[in-house]
Protein backbone atom coordinates (compact mmCIF):
# COMPACT_ATOMS: atom_id res chain seq x y z
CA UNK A 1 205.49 146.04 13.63
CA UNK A 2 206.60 149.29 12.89
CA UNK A 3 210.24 149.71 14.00
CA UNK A 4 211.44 153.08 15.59
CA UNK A 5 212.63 156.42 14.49
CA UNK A 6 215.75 156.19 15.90
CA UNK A 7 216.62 152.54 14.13
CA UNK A 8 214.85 153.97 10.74
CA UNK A 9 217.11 157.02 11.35
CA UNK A 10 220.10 154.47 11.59
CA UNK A 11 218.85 152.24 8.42
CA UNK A 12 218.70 155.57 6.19
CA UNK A 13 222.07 156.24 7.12
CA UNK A 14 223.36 152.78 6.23
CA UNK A 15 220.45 153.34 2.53
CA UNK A 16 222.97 156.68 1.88
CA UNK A 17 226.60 155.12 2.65
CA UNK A 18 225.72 152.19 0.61
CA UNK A 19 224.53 154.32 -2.87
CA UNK A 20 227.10 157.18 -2.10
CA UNK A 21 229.86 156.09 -3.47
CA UNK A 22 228.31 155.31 -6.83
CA UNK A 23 226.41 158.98 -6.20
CA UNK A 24 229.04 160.82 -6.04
CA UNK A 25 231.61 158.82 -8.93
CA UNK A 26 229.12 160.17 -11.96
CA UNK A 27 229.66 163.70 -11.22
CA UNK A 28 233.19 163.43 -10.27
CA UNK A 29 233.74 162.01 -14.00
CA UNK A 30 231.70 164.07 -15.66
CA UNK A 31 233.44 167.35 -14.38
CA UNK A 32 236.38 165.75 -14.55
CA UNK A 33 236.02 164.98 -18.09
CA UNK A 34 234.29 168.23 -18.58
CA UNK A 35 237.22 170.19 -16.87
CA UNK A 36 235.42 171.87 -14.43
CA UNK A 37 236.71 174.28 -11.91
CA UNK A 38 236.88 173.19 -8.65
CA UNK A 39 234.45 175.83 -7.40
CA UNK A 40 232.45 173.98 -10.23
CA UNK A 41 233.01 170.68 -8.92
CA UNK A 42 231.92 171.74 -5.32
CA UNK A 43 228.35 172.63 -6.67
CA UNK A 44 227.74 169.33 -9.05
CA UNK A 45 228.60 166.87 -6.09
CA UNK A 46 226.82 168.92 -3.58
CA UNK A 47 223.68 169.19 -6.02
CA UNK A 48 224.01 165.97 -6.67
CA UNK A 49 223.81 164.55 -3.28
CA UNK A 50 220.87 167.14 -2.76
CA UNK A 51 218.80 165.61 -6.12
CA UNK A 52 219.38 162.15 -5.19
CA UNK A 53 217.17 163.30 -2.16
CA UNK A 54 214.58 164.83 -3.92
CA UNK A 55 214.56 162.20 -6.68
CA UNK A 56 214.27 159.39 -4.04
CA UNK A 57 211.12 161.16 -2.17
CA UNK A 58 209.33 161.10 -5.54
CA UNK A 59 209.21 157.35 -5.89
CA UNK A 60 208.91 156.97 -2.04
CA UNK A 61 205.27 159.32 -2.12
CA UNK A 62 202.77 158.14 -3.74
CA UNK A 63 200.03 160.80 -5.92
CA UNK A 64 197.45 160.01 -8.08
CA UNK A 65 200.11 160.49 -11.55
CA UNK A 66 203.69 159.57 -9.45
CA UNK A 67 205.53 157.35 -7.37
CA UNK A 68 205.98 153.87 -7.22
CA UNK A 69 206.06 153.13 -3.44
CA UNK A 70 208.40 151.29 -2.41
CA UNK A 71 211.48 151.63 -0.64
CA UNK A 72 213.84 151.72 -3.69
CA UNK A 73 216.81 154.46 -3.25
CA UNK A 74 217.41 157.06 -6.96
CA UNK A 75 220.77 157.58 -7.96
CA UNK A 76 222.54 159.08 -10.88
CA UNK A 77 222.53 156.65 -13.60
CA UNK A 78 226.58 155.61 -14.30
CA UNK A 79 225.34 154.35 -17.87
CA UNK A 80 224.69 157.97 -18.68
CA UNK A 81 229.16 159.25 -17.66
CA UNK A 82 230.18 158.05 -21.33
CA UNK A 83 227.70 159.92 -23.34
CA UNK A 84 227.06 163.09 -21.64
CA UNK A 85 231.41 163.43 -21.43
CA UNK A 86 230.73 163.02 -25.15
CA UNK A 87 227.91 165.72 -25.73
CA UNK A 88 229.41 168.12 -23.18
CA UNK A 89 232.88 167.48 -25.13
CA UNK A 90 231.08 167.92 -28.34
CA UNK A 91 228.21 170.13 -28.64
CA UNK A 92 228.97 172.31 -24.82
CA UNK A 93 227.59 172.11 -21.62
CA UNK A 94 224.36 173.38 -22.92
CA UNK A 95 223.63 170.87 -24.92
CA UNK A 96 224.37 168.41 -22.26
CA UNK A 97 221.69 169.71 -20.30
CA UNK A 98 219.18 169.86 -22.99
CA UNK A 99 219.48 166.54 -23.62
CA UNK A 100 218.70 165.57 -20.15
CA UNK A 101 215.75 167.68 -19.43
CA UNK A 102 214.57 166.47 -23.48
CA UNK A 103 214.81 162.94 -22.39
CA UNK A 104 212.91 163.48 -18.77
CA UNK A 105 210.23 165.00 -20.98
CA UNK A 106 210.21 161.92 -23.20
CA UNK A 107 209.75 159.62 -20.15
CA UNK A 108 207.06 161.17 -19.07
CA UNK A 109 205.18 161.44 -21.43
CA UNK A 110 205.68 157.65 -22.76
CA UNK A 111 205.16 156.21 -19.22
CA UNK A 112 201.77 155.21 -19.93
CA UNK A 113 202.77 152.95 -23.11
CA UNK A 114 206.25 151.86 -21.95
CA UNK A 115 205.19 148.15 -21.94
CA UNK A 116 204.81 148.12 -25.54
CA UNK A 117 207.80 149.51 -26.32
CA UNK A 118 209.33 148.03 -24.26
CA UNK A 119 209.36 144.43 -25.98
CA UNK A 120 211.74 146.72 -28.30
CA UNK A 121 214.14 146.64 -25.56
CA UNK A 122 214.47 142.88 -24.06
CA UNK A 123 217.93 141.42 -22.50
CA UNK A 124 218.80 140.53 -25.36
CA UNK A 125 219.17 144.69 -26.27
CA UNK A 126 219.26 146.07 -22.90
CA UNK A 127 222.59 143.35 -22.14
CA UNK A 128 224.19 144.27 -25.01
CA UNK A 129 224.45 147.63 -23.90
CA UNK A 130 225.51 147.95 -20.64
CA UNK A 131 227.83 145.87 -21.69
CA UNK A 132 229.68 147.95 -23.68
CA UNK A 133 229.00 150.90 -21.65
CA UNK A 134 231.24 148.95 -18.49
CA UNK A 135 234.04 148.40 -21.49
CA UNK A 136 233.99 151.58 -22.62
CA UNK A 137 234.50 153.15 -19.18
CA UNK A 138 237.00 150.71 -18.27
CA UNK A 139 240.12 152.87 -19.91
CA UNK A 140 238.91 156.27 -18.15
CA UNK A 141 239.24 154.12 -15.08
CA UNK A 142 242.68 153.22 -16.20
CA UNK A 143 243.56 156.43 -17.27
CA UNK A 144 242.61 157.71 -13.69
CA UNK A 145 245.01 155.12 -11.74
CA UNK A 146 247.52 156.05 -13.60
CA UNK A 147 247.00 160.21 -12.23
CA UNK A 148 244.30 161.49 -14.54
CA UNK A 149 246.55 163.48 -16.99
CA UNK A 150 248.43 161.31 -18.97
CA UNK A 151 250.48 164.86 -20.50
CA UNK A 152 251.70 165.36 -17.11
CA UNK A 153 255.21 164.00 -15.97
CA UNK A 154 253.61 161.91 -12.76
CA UNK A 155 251.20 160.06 -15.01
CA UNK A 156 252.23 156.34 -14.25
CA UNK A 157 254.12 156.92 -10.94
CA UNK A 158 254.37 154.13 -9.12
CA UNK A 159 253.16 155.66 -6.14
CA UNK A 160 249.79 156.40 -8.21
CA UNK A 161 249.95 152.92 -9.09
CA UNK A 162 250.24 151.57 -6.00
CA UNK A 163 247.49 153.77 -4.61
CA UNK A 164 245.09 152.33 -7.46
CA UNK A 165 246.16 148.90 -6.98
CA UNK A 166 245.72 149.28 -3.14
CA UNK A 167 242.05 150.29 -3.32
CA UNK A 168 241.45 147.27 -6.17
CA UNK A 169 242.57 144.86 -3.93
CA UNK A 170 240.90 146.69 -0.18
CA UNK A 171 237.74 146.62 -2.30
CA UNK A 172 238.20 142.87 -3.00
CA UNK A 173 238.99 141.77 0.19
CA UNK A 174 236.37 143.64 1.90
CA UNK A 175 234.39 141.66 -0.55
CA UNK A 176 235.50 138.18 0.19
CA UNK A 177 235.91 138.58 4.06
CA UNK A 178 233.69 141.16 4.61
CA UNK A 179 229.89 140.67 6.32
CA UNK A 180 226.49 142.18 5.82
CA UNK A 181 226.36 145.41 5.70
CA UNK A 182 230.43 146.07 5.27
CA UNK A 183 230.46 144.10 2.43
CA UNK A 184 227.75 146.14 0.37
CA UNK A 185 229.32 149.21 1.24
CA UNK A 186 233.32 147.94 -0.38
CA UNK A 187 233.45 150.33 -2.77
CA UNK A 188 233.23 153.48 -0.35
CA UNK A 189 235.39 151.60 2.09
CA UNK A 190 238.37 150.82 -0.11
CA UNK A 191 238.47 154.51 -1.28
CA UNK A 192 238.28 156.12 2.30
CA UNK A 193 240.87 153.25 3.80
CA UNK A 194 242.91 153.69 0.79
CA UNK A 195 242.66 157.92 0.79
CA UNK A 196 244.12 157.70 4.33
CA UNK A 197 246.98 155.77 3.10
CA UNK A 198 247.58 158.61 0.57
CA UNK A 199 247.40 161.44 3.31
CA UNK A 200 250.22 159.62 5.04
CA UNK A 201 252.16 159.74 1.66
CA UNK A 202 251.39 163.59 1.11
CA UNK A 203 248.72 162.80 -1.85
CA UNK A 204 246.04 164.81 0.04
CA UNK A 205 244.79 167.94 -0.63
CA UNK A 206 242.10 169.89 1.51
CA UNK A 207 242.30 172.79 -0.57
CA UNK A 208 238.66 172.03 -2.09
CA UNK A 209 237.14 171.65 1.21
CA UNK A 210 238.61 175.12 2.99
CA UNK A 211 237.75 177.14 -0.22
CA UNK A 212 233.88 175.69 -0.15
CA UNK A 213 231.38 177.30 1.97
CA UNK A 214 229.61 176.24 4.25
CA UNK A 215 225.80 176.36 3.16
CA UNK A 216 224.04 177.12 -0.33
CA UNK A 217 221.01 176.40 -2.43
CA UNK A 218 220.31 174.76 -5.43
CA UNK A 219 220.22 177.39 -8.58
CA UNK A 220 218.44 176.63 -12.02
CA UNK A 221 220.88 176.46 -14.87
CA UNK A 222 224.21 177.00 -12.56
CA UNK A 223 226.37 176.18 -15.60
CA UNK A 224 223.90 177.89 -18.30
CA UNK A 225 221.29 177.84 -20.26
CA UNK A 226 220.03 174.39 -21.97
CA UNK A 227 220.66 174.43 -25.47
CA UNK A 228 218.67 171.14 -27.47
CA UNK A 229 220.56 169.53 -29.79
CA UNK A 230 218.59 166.44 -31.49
CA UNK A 231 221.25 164.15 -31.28
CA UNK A 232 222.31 164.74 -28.04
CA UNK A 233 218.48 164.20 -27.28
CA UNK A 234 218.30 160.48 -29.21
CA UNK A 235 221.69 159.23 -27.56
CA UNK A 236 220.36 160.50 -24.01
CA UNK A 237 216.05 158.95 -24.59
CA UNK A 238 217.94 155.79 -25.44
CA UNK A 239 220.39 155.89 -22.53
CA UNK A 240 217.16 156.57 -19.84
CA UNK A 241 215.18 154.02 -21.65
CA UNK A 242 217.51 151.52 -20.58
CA UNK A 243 217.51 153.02 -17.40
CA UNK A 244 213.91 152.94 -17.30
CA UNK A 245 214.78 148.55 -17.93
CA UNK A 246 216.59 148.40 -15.05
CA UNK A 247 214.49 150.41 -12.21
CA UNK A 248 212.01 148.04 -14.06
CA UNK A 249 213.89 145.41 -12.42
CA UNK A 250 214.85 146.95 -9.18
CA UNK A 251 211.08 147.66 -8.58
CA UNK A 252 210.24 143.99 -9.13
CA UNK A 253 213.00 142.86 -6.99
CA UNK A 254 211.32 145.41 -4.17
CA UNK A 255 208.14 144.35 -4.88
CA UNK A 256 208.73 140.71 -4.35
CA UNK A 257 210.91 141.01 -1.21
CA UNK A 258 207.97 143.28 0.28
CA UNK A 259 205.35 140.80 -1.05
CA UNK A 260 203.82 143.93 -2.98
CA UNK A 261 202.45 143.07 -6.51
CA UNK A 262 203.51 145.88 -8.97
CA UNK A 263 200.60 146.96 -11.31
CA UNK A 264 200.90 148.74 -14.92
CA UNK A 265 199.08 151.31 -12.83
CA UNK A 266 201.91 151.35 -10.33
CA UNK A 267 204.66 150.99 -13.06
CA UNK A 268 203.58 154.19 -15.02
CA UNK A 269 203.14 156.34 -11.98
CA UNK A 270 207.28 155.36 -11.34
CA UNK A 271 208.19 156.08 -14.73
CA UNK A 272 206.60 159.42 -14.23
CA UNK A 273 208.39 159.80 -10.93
CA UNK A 274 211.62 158.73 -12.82
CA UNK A 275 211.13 161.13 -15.86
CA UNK A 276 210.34 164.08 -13.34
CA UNK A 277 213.27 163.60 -11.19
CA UNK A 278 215.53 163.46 -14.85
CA UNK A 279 214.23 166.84 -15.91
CA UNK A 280 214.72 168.25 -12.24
CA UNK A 281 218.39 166.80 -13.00
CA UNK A 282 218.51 169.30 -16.14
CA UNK A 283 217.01 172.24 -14.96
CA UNK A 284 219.01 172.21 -11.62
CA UNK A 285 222.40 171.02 -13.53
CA UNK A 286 223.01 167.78 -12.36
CA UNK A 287 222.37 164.27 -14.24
CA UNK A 288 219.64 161.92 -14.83
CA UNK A 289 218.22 159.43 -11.87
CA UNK A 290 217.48 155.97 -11.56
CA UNK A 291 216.80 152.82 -9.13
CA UNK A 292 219.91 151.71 -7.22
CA UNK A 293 220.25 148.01 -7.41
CA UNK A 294 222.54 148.24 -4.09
CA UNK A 295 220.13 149.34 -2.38
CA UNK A 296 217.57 146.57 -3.00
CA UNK A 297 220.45 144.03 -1.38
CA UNK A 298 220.25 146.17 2.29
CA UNK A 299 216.29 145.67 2.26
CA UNK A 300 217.11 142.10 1.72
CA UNK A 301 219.82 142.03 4.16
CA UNK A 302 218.06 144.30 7.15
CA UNK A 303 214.71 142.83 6.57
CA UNK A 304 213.15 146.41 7.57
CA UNK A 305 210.83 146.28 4.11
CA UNK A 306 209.37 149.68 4.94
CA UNK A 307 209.42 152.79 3.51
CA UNK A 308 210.47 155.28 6.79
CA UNK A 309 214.38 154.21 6.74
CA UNK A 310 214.62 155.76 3.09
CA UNK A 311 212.44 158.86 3.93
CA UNK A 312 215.35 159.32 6.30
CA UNK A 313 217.98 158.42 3.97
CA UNK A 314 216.29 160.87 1.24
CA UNK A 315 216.34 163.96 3.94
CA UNK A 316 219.84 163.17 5.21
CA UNK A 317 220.77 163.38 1.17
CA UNK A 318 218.95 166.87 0.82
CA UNK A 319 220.41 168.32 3.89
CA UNK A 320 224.08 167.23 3.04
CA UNK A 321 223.78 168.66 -0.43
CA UNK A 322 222.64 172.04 0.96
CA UNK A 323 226.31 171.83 2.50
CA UNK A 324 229.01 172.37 -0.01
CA UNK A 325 231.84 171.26 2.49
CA UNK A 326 230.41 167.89 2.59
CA UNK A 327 230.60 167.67 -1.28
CA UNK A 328 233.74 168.82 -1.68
CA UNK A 329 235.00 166.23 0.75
CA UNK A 330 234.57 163.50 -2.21
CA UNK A 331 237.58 165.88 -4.64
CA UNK A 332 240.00 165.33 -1.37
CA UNK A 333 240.15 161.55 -3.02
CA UNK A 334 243.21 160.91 -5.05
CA UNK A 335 242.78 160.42 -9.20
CA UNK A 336 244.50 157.28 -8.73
CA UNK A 337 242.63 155.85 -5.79
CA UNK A 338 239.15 156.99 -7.55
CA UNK A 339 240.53 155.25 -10.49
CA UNK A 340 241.20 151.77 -8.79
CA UNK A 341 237.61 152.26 -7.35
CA UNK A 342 236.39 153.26 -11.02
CA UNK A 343 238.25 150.06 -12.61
CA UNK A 344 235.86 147.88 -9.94
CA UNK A 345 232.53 149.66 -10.62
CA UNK A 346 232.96 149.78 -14.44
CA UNK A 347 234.04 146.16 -14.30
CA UNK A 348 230.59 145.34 -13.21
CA UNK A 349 228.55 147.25 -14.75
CA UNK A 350 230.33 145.10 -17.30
CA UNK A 351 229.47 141.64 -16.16
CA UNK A 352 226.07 142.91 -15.03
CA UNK A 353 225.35 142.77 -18.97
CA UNK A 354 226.89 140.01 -19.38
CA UNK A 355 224.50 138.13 -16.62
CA UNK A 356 221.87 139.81 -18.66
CA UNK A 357 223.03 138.31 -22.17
CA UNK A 358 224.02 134.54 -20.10
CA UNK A 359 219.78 134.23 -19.66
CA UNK A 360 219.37 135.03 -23.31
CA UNK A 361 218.97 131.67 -25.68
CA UNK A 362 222.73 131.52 -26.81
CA UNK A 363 221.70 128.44 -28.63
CA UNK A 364 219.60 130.87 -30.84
CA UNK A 365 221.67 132.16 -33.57
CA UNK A 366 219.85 135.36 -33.75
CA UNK A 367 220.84 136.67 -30.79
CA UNK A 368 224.38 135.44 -31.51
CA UNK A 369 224.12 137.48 -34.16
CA UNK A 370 222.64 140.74 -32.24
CA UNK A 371 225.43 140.19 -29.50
CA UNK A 372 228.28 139.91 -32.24
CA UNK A 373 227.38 142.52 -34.40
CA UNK A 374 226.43 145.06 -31.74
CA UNK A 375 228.94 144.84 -29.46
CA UNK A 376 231.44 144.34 -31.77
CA UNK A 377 230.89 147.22 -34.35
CA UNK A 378 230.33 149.46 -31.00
CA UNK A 379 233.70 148.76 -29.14
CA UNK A 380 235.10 148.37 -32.92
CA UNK A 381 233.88 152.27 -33.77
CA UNK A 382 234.76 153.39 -30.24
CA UNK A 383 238.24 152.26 -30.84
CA UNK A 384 238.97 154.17 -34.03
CA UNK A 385 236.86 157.75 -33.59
CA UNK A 386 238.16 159.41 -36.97
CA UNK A 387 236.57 156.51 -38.76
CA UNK A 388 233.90 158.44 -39.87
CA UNK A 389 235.51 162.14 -40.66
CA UNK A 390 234.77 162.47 -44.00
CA UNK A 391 231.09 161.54 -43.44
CA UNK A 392 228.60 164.15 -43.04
CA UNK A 393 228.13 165.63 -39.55
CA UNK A 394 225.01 164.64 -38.53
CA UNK A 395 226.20 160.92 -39.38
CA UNK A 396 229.03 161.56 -37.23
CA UNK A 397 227.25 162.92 -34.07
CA UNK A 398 225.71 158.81 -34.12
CA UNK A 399 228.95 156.95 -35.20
CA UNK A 400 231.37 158.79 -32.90
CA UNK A 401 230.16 156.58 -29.89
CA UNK A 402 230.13 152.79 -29.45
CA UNK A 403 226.97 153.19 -27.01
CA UNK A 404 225.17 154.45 -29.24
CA UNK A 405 226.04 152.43 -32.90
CA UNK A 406 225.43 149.46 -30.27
CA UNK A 407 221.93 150.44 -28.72
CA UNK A 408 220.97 151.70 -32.93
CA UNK A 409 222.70 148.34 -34.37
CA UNK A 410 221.15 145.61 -31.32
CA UNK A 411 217.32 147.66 -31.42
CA UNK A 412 217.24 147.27 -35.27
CA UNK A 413 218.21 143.47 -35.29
CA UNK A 414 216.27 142.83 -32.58
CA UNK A 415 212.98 144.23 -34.53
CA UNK A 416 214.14 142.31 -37.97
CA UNK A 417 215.13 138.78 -36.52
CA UNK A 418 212.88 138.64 -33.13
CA UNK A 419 209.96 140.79 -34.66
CA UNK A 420 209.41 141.04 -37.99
CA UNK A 421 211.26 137.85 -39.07
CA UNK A 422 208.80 135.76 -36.94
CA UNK A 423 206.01 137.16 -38.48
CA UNK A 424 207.24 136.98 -42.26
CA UNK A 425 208.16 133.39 -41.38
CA UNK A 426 204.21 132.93 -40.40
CA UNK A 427 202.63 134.96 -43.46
CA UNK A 428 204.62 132.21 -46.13
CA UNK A 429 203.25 129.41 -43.47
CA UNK A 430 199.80 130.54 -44.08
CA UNK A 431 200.26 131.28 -47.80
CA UNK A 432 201.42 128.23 -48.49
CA UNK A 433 199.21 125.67 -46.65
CA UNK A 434 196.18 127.65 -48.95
């Protein structure tokens, strides 16, 4: 039975407070890390909010080339903060943005033979990866409960500290004691409980909010034009490729708690839908999309399984990113408390690859190998940047970050131990039993 508009109205609100938090962290670290104004910051959370809409409806309608059709909730990809703070830091804005739109293009037009590369990217790969990419965030998380700048004389105030520590531990208790729906939405709690606690200590500003106005529209290339940059484009293709891996697994999850079997047919036409809503990203200045996993836990937990709640959760995210106020609502939040939230999300993106890696074969010394090497030479490189100065350039653009030496180091192992060892291994067999 169909329930009604007013409960799917009340389930799409519950769809947008459970993803928003996570929404709105990416561009809050990116501009952060970008140093953007906070007239700049104002349009990159409110666009945001408004793309997550538009990049939702894609996958919820289905055409004859897009949309999966189910009711999975887009969102910006948090794998994606490290490397585009590293392109924009590096090679400008522009080039940022050319990457993203590059790699959108690049999804779509692979979605028809993603399952056979795909084999090129197993847990094994994929693990590794996100892996590093929660380690590698962890410090700007750190860096953030501390105050942000750590130049400035209030970096490691206690009171910033405290704040930090305060949301940490509001976040975990909401966790432990906290039911249903209250419990999937901890993240956003502990940062609004613990913001209030920082108004009362005079760590609150509402400057952002009274300078923002009240309604705008979406502009193509706000900060710029794109620039493309082919390194920027490889480190951002491999970044939505393992993307693409996990909506992967957030439409199967979907699919088997609506009892819908998901097709090739149906798996290419949300790649598509996935690719478009990256290059939209790009064009309008905001970042690339993919499937919230949080989201897949509130169909579970609501049991509504249709599709209406998240139409209304897609048009209440288009119509609050038309309003600027609303975004700049999310820079009244203290460095320090966004920080302490950070430190938990980064944490588990983390372990999330590390649940990935614990259902590889660890008995296999192959992929003991591919998780050593990997991982290590990535967090070892990201550790030491000027290890590579006196290389050539264009060898530096791929060595000066550990997500990318580690997705270039655990996809070429991968292919020589789990590919083309196999099949070596098989030619002697034959050659020899002649």
């Amino acid at each position: 039975m169909q329930e009604s508009h007013g409960k799917s109205a009340i389930l799409g609100l519950q769809h947008l407070l459970a993803m928003y938090a996570g929404a709105v962290a990416v561009p809050l670290l990116i501009g952060q890390g970008l140093g953007f104004s906070t007239k700049e910051m104002t349009y990159l959370i409110s666009i945001d909010i408004f793309m997550c809409g538009v990049a939702t409806l894609l996958q919820l309608t289905v055409t004859k080339y897009t949309g999966i059709g189910l009711p999975v909730v887009l969102g910006c990809a948090v794998q994606a903060v490290a490397p585009l703070i590293l392109i924009g830091s590096k090679n400008g804005v522009g080039a940022m943005y050319g990457s993203i739109i590059a790699a959108g293009v690049i999804i779509v037009l692979i979605s028809g033979f993603f399952s056979k590369i795909k084999r090129f990217l197993p847990t094994i790969v994929t693990g590794s990866v996100i892996m590093v990419i929660g380690l590698t965030l962890i410090p700007i998380s750190i860096t953030k409960l501390g105050g942000g700048d750590t130049g400035s004389k209030s970096f490691g105030n206690p009171q910033n500290i405290m704040l930090g520590l305060l949301t940490v531990a509001l976040i975990v208790i909401i966790q432990i004691w906290g039911r249903g729906f209250f419990k999937s939405i901890s993240v956003l709690l502990g940062l609004l409980i613990a913001t209030i606690v920082a108004y009362f200590l005079g760590d609150v500003s509402f400057s952002a909010v009274s300078d923002a106005s009240w309604f705008h529209f979406p502009q193509f290339f706000y900060f710029g034009k794109p620039t493309f940059d082919v390194s920027s484009i490889v480190l951002m293709t491999i970044i939505s490729l393992i993307s693409l891996v996990e909506s992967t697994g957030v439409y199967f999850a979907l699919g088997d708690l609506t009892g819908k079997k998901i097709t090739e047919s149906e798996l290419k036409k949300g790649y598509r839908a996935e690719g478009l809503a990256v290059i939209l990203g790009g064009l309008f200045n905001t970042f690339p999309y993919t499937g919230f996993s949080q989201n897949v836990g509130l169909v579970q937990l609501s049991g509504i399984k249709s599709k209406r709640p998240v139409y209304y959760s897609a048009f209440l995210l288009i119509v609050l990113g038309l309003l600027p106020k609303i975004g700049a609502f999310a820079q009244v939040i203290p460095e320090s408390v966004l920080g302490g939230g950070m430190l938990v999300m980064f944490g588990m993106v983390a372990v999330q690859g590390l649940k990935m890696l614990s259902t590889t074969d660890m008995k296999d010394e192959k992929n003991l190998l591919i998780m050593v090497l990997s991982i290590g030479l990535g967090l070892g490189f990201n550790s030491v940047p000027n290890l590579f100065e006196q290389f050539p350039e264009i060898i530096q653009m791929f060595t000066g970050n550990g997500i990318v030496i580690t997705s270039i180091v655990a996809i070429l192992l991968n292919i020589i131990f789990n590919e083309i060892s196999p099949k070596v291994a098989l030619i002697r067999k034959q050659a020899a039993s002649r």
